[in-house]
Every structure is written in structure tokens, then in C-alpha cells.
Protein backbone atom coordinates (compact mmCIF):
# COMPACT_ATOMS: atom_id res chain seq x y z
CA UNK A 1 15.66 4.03 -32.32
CA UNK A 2 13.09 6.55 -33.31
CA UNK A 3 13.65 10.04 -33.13
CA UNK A 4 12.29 13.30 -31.89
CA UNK A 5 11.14 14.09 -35.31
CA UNK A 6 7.65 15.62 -35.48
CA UNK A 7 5.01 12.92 -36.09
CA UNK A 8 1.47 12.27 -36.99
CA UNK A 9 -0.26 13.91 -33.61
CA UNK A 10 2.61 16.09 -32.72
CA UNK A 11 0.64 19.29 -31.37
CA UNK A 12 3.93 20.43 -29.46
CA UNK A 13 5.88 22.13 -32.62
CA UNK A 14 3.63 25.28 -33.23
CA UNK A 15 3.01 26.04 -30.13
CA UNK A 16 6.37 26.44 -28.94
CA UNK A 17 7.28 28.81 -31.66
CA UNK A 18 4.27 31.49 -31.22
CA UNK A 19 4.77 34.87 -29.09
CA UNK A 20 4.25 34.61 -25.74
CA UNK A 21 1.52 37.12 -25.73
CA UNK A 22 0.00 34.20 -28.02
CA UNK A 23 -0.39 31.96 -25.41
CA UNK A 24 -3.53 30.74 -23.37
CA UNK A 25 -3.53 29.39 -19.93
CA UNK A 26 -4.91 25.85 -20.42
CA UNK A 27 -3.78 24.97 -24.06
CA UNK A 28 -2.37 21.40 -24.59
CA UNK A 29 0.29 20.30 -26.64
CA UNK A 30 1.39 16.28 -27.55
CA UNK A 31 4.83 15.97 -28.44
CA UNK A 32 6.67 13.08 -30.70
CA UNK A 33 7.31 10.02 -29.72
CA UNK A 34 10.61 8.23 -28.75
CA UNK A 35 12.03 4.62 -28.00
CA UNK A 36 13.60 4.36 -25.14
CA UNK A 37 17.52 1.86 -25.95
CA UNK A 38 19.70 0.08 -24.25
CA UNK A 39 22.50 2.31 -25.28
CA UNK A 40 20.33 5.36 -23.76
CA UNK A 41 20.44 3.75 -20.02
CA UNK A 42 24.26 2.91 -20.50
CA UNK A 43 25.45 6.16 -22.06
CA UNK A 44 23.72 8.31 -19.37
CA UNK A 45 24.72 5.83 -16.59
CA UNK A 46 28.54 6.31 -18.02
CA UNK A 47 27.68 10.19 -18.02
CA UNK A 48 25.94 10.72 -14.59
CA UNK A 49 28.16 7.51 -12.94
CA UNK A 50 24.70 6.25 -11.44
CA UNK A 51 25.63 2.53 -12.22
CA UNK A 52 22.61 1.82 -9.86
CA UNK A 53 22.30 -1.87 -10.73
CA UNK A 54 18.21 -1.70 -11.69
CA UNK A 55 19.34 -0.07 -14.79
CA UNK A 56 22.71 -1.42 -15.73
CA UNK A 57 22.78 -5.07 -14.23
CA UNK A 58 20.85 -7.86 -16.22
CA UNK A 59 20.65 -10.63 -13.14
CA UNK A 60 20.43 -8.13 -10.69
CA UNK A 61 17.36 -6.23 -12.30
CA UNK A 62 15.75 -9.75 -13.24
CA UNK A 63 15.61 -10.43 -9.36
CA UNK A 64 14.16 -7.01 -8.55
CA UNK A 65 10.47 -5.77 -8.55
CA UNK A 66 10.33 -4.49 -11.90
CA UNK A 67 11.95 -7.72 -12.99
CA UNK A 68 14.43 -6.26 -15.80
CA UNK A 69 16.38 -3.54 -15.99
CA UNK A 70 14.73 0.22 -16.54
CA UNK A 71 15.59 3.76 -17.88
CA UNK A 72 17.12 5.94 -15.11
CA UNK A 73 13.79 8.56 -14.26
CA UNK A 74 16.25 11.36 -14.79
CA UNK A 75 17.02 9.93 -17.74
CA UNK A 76 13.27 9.78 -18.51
CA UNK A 77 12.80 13.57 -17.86
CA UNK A 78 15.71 14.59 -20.09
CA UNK A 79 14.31 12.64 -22.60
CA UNK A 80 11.24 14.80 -22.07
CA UNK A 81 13.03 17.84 -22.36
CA UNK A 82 14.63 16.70 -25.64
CA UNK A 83 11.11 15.54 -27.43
CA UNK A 84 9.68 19.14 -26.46
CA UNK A 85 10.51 21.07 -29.60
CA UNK A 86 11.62 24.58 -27.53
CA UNK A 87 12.08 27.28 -30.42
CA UNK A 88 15.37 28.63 -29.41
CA UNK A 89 14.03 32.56 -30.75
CA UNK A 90 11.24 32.05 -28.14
CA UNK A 91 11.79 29.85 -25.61
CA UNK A 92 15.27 31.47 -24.04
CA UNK A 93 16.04 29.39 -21.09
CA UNK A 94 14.57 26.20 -18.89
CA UNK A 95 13.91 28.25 -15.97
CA UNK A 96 12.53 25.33 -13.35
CA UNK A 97 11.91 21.91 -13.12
CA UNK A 98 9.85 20.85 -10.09
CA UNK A 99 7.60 18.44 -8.57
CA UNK A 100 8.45 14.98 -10.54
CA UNK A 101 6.94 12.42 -9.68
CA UNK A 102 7.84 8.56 -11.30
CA UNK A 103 5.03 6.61 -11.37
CA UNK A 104 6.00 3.29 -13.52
CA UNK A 105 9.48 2.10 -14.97
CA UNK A 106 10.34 3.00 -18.54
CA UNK A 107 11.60 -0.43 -19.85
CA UNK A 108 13.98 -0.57 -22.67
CA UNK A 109 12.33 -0.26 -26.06
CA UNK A 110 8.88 1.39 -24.90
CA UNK A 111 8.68 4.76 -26.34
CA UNK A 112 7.16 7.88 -24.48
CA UNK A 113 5.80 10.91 -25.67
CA UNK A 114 5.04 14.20 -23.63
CA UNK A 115 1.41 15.35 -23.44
CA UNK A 116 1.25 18.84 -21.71
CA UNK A 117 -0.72 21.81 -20.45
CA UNK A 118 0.07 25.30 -20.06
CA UNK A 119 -0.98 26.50 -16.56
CA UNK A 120 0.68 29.39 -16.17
CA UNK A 121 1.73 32.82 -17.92
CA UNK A 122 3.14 35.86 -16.82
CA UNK A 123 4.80 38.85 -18.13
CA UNK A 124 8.58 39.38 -16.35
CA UNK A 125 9.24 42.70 -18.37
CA UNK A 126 8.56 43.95 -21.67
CA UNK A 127 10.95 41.41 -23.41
CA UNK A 128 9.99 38.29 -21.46
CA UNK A 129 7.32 35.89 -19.84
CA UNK A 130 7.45 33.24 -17.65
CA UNK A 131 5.89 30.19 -19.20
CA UNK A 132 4.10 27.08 -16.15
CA UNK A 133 3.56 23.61 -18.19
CA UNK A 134 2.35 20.56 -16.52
CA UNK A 135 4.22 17.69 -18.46
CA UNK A 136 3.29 14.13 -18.42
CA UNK A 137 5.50 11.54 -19.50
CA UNK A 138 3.24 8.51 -21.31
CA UNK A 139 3.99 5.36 -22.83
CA UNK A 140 2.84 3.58 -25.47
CA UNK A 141 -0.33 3.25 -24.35
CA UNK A 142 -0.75 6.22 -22.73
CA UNK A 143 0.20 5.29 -19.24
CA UNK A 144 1.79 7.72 -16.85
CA UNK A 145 5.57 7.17 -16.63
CA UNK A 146 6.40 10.51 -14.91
CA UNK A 147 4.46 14.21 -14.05
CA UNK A 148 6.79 17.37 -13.72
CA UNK A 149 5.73 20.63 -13.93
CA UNK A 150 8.29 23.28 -16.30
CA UNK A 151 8.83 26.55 -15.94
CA UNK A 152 10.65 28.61 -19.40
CA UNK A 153 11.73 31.85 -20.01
CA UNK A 154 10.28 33.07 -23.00
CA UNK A 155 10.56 35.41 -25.89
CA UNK A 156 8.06 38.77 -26.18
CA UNK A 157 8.03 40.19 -29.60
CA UNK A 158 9.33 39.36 -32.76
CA UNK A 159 11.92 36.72 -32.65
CA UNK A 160 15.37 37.29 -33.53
CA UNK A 161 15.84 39.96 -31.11
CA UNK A 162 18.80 40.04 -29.03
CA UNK A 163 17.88 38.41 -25.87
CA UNK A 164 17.17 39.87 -22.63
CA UNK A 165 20.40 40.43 -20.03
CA UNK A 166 19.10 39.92 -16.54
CA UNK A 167 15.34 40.32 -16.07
CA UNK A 168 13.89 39.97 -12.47
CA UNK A 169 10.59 38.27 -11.52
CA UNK A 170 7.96 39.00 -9.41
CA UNK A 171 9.73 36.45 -6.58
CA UNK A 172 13.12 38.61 -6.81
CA UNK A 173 14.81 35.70 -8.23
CA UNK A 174 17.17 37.04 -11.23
CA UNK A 175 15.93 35.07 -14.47
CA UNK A 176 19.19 33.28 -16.39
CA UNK A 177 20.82 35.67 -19.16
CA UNK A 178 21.20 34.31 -23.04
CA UNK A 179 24.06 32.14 -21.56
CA UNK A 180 21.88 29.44 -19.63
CA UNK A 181 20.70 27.84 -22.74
CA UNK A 182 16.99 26.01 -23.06
């Protein structure tokens, strides 16, 4: 299984670790590579009880359209989340996930990688920004698995600073305190 470590052509690291007044509307980022196991589809089937048979039945997924078994795509995403390399003293908290679309089956042993966009930046307050990514989910050779766009939470200022209680944005939606987690 490979692993989220940063490879040859991750652009993804650095980026996530600047100041949000750092960022630019329209920078891209590539993130590292991972293979996609067997033991990935039956762990999160066994965690999210979807035992839909496409992913965890051999004869039953042979017979289907795809012809053999595939990752769950919510499995797919939070492997996306995962090979993003969020700096946890700038990127506070994974504030929205929206729009996904699937559009091909993640077999077991491709590997994906995220290739992203920044779209969006805005200040919330004086200790926080509001971060809009376009993510797209590719396989090996660079095929569209999924799109999603990603809104974070993230950091002002130097990092290390306690983080921000409650902040409100400009929709009037409270953004999640230090508790929420990235």
C-alpha cells in the first residue's frame, strides 16, 4: 500500500502551511499519491455498514457494470481528504464539502492523487479566512475519479496561536471552534 507520504510532484505540502494572507485565488497544488486496497473497501464498509454488494461481493460485482468490485466514492473522498497535507497551525477546521460528483470507479489497487485549485479566499475576522478549493480526484493516468469543491477554516498570523472561539461569516453561519478538528 503506498502512503500519503510527500512524493516526487507533490505541490500540496507548502502550500498548505503558508498564511492565509499568502494565498492567491487560482494557485494549484498536486498532492501524493495513494493505492487504493482491498482492506480499504472492507474496513470502511465494516465502519460505515454500507455492505453495498459492488464493493464487498466478488460474484456479485463481476456481474455488474463495472465488472469487479470498487472503492466506496465516500471512501474515495476521505481518501482525498487524508492525501491533502492540512497543516493543523493553519488549516483549523474542514468547514464544507459540496458538490461531488463520481465520475469513474476507483478499482482496487489504482492509486489517486488530488490535483487542486484555490478559487476562493476571504477574510472571516482578523484571526481567520475562509479558504474555496476545487479538488479533483485522478488516477493513475490522470483520469477524473471524483470533483468536490472544499471549503477550510484557516489560520491568520503566525501559527501557534491559540485558535479562534466562534468566528461568524459573512452568511451568518457560526464557523466550528478548535474542537471540530480538520
Amino acid at each position: 500500500m503506498s502512503s500519503a507520504v510527500p512524493q516526487e510532484g507533490d505541490t500540496a505540502t507548502g502550500l498548505f502551511s503558508r498564511d492565509f494572507d499568502a494565498l492567491e485565488t487560482g494557485e494549484t497544488f498536486v498532492s501524493s499519491g495513494r493505492t487504493i486496497t482491498e482492506a480499504d473497501i472492507v474496513s470502511f464498509a465494516g465502519l460505515t455498514g454500507d455492505f453495498h454488494p459492488q464493493h464487498v461481493d466478488e460474484e456479485w460485482a463481476r456481474e455488474s457494470a463495472f465488472g469487479e468490485r470498487v472503492a466506496h466514492g465516500m471512501l474515495v473522498l476521505s481518501l482525498a481528504v487524508g492525501l491533502v497535507p492540512l497543516d493543523p497551525e493553519r488549516v483549523l477546521a474542514l468547514r464544507r464539502i459540496s458538490d461531488a460528483v463520481f465520475k469513474r470507479p476507483a478499482r482496487i489497487g489504482e492509486t489517486v492523487r488530488v490535483e487542486g485549485k484555490i478559487e476562493s479566499a476571504r477574510e472571516i475576522d482578523e484571526e481567520t479566512g475562509l479558504v474555496g478549493c476545487a479538488w479533483k480526484v485522478v488516477d493513475t493516468e490522470g483520469a477524473a475519479v471524483a470533483r468536490v469543491k472544499v471549503e477550510v477554516l484557516w489560520r491568520r498570523g503566525e501559527p501557534g496561536a491559540a485558535a479562534p472561539a466562534v468566528s461568524g461569516d459573512a452568511d451568518g453561519d457560526a464557523a466550528p471552534d478548535s474542537s471540530s478538528g480538520a
